[in-house]
C-alpha atoms as a PDB file:
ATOM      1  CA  UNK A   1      20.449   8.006  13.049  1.00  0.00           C
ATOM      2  CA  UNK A   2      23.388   5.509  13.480  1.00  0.00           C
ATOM      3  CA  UNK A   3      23.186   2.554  16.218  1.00  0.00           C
ATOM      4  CA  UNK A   4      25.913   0.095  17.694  1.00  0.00           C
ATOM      5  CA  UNK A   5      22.894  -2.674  17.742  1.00  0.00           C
ATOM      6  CA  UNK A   6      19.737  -3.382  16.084  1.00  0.00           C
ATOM      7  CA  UNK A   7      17.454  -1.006  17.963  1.00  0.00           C
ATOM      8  CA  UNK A   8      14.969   1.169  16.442  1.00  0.00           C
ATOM      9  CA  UNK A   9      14.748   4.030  19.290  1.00  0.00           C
ATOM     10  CA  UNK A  10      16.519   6.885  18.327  1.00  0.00           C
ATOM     11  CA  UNK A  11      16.289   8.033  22.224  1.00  0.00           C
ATOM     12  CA  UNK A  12      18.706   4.841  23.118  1.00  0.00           C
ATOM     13  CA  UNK A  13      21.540   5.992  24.570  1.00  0.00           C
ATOM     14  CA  UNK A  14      23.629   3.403  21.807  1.00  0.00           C
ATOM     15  CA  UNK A  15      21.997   5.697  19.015  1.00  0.00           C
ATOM     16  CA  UNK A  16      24.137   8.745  17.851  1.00  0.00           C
ATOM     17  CA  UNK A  17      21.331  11.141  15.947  1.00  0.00           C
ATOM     18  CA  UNK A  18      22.436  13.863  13.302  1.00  0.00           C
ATOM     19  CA  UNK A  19      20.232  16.409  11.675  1.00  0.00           C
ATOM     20  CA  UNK A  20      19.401  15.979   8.086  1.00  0.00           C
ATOM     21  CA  UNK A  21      22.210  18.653   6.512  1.00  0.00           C
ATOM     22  CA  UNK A  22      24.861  15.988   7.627  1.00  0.00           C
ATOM     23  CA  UNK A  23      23.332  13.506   5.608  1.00  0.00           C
ATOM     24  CA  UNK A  24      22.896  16.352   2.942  1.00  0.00           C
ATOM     25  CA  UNK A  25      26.412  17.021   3.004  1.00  0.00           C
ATOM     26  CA  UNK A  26      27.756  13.447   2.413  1.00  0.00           C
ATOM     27  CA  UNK A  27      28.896  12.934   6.052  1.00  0.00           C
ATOM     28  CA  UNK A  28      26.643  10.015   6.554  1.00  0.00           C
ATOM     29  CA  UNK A  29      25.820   7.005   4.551  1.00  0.00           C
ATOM     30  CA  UNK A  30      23.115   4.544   5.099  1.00  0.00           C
ATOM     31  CA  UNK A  31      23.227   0.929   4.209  1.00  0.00           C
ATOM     32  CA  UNK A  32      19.932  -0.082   2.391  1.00  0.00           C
ATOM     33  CA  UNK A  33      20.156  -4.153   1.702  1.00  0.00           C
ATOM     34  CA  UNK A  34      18.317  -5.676  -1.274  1.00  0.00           C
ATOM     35  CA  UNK A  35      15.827  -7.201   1.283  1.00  0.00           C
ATOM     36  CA  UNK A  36      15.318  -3.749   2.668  1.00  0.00           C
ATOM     37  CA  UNK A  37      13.901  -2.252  -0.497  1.00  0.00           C
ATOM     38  CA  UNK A  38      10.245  -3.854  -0.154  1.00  0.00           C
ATOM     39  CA  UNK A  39      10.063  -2.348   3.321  1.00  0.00           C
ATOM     40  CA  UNK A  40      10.068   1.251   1.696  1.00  0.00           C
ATOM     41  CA  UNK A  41       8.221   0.899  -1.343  1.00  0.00           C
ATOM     42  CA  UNK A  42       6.210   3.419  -2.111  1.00  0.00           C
ATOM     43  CA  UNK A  43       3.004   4.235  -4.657  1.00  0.00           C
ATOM     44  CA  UNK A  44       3.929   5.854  -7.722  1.00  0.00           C
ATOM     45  CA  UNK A  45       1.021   8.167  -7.056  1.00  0.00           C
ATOM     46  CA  UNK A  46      -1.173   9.701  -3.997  1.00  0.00           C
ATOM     47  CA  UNK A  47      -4.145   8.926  -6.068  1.00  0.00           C
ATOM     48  CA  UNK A  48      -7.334   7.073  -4.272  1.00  0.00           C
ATOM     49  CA  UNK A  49     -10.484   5.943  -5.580  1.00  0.00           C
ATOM     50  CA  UNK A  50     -13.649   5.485  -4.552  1.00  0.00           C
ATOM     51  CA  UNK A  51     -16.698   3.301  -5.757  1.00  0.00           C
ATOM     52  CA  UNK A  52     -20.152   5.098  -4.315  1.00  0.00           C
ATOM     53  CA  UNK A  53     -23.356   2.999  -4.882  1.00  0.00           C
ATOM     54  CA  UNK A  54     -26.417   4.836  -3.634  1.00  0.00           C
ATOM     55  CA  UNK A  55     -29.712   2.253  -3.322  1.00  0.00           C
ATOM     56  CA  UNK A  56     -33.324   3.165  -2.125  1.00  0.00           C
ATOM     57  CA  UNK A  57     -34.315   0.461   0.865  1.00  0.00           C
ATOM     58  CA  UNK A  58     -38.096   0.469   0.930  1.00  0.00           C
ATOM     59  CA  UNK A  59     -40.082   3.495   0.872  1.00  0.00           C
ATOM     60  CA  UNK A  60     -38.469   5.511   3.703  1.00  0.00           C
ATOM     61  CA  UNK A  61     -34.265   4.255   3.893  1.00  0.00           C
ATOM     62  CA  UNK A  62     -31.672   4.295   1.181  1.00  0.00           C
ATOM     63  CA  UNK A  63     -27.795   3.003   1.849  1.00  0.00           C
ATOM     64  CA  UNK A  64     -24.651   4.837   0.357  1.00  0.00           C
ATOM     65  CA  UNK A  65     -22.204   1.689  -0.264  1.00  0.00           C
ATOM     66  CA  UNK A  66     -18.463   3.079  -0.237  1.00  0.00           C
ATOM     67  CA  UNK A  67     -15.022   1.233  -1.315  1.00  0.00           C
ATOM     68  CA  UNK A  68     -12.335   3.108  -1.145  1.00  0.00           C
ATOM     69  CA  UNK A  69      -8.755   2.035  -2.944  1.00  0.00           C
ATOM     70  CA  UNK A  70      -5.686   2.987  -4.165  1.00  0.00           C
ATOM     71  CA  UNK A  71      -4.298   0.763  -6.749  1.00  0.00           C
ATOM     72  CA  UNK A  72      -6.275  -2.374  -5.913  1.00  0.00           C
ATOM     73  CA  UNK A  73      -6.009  -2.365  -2.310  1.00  0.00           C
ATOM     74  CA  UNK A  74      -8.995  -1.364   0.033  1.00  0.00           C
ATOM     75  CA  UNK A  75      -8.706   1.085   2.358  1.00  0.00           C
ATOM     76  CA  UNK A  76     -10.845   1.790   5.439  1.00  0.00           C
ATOM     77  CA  UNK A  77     -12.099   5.557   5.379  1.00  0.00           C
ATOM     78  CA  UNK A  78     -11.211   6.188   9.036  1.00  0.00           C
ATOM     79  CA  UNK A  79      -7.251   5.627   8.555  1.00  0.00           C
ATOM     80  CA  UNK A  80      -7.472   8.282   5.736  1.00  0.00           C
ATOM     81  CA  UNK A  81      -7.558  11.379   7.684  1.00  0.00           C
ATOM     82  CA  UNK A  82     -10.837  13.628   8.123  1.00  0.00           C
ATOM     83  CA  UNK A  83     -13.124  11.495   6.276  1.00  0.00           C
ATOM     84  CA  UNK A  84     -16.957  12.407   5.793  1.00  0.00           C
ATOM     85  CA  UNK A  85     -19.762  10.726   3.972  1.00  0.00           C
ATOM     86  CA  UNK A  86     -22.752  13.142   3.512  1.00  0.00           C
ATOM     87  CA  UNK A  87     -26.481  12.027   2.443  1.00  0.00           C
ATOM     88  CA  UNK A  88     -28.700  13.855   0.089  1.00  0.00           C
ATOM     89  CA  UNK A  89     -32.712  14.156  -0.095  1.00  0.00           C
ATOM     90  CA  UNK A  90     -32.753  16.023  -2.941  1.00  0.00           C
ATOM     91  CA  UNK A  91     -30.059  18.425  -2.929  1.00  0.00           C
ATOM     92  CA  UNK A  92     -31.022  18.667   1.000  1.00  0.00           C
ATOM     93  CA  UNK A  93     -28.227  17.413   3.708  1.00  0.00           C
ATOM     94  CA  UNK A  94     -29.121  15.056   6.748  1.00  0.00           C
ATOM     95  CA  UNK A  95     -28.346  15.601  10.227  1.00  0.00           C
ATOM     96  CA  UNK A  96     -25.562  13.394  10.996  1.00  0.00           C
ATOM     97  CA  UNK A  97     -27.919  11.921  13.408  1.00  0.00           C
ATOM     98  CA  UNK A  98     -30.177  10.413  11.248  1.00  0.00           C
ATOM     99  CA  UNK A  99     -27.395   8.412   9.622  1.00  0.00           C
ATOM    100  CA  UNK A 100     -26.225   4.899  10.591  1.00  0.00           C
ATOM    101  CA  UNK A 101     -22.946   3.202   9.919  1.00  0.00           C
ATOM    102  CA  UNK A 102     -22.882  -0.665   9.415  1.00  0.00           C
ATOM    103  CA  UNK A 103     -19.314  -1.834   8.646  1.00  0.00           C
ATOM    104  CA  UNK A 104     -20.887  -4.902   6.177  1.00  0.00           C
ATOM    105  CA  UNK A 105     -23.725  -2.752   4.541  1.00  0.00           C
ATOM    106  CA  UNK A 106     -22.062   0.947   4.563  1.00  0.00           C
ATOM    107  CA  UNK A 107     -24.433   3.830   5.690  1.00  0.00           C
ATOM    108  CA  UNK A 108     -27.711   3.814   6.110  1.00  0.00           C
ATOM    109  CA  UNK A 109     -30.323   6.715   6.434  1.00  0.00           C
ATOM    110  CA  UNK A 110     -34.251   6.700   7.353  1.00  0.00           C
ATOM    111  CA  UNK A 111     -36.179   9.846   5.712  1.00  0.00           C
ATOM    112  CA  UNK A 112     -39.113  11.216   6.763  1.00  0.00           C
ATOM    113  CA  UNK A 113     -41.529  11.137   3.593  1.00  0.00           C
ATOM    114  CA  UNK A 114     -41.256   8.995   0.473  1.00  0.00           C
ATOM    115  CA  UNK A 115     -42.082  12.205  -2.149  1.00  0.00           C
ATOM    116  CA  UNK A 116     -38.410  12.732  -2.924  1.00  0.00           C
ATOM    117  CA  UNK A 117     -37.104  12.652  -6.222  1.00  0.00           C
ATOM    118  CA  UNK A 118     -33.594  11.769  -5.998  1.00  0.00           C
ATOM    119  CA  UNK A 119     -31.054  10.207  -3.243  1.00  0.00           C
ATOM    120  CA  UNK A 120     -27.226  11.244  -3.397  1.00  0.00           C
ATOM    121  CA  UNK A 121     -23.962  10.466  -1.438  1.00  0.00           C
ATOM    122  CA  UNK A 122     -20.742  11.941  -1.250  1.00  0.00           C
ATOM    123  CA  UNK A 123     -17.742  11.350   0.248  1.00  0.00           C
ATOM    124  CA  UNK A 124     -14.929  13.745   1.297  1.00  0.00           C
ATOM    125  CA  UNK A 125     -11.438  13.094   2.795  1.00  0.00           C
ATOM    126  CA  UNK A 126      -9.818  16.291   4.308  1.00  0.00           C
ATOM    127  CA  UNK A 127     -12.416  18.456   2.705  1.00  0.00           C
ATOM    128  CA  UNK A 128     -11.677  17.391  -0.781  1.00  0.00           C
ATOM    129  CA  UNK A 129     -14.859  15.231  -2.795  1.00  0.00           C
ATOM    130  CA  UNK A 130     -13.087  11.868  -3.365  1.00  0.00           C
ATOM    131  CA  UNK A 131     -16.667  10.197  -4.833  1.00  0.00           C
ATOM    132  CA  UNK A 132     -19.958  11.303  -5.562  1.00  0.00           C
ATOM    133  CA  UNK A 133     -23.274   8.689  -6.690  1.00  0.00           C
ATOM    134  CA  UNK A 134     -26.656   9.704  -6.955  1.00  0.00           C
ATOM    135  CA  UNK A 135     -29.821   7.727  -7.200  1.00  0.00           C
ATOM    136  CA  UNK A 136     -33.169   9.099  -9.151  1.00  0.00           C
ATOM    137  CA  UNK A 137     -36.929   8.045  -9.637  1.00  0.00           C
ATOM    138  CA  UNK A 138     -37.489   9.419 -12.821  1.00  0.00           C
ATOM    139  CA  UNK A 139     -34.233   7.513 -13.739  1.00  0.00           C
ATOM    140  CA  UNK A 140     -34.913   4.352 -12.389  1.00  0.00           C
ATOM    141  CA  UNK A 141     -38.741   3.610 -13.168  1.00  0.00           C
ATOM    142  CA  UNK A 142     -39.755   0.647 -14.054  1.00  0.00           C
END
């Protein structure tokens, strides 16, 4: 869209809005100043990461850590879409119920007996496993 002034509403009644062929065609050119170029810069890839730390809390609780980034910034799981975190007691899913959320500690789940033999977390965005950890007795015995 083209506008006599420096508004950003396309809906102003100074803005004249064409549909993208017109712009396809060559009928419209946009200026794009050198100081305008950080304000669209994109990532070279759609790629995130995620860093899952699974740790036994006493006999009965166990928190899934989770830090989620793409290149070396964090992201927060909420702004990215349909995010889940699931806890395991061995191979067995909790109830979302039984899970808490603490922004500073991550997620944090009470089980009801201490003969388990391994603890996992995973972590899905829009359905698709982003990160996976998984924490076992026989693995860490002292």
């Amino acid at each position: 869209f083209t506008s006599l002034h420096d508004e950003t509403l396309p809906t102003s009644r100074n803005c004249e809005v064409r549909p993208y062929e017109a712009a396809e065609a060559g009928e419209l050119k946009s200026r794009v100043f050198n100081f305008d170029l950080m304000a669209v810069q994109c990532f070279d890839s759609t790629s995130l990461s995620a860093e899952v730390t699974v740790e036994p809390r006493g006999r009965r609780k166990f928190m899934c850590s989770v830090q989620v980034s793409k290149r070396q910034y964090r992201m927060k799981l909420d702004e990215l879409g349909d995010s889940t975190v699931e806890l395991y007691v061995d191979e067995k899913k909790l109830d979302p119920s039984q899970i808490k959320f603490n922004p500073n500690k991550g997620y944090m789940a009470r089980i009801e007996e201490d003969d388990y033999n391994c603890l996992s977390c995973s972590v899905l965005i829009d359905g698709e496993l982003l990160g996976e950890d998984m924490h076992c007795k026989d693995e860490h015995s002292d």
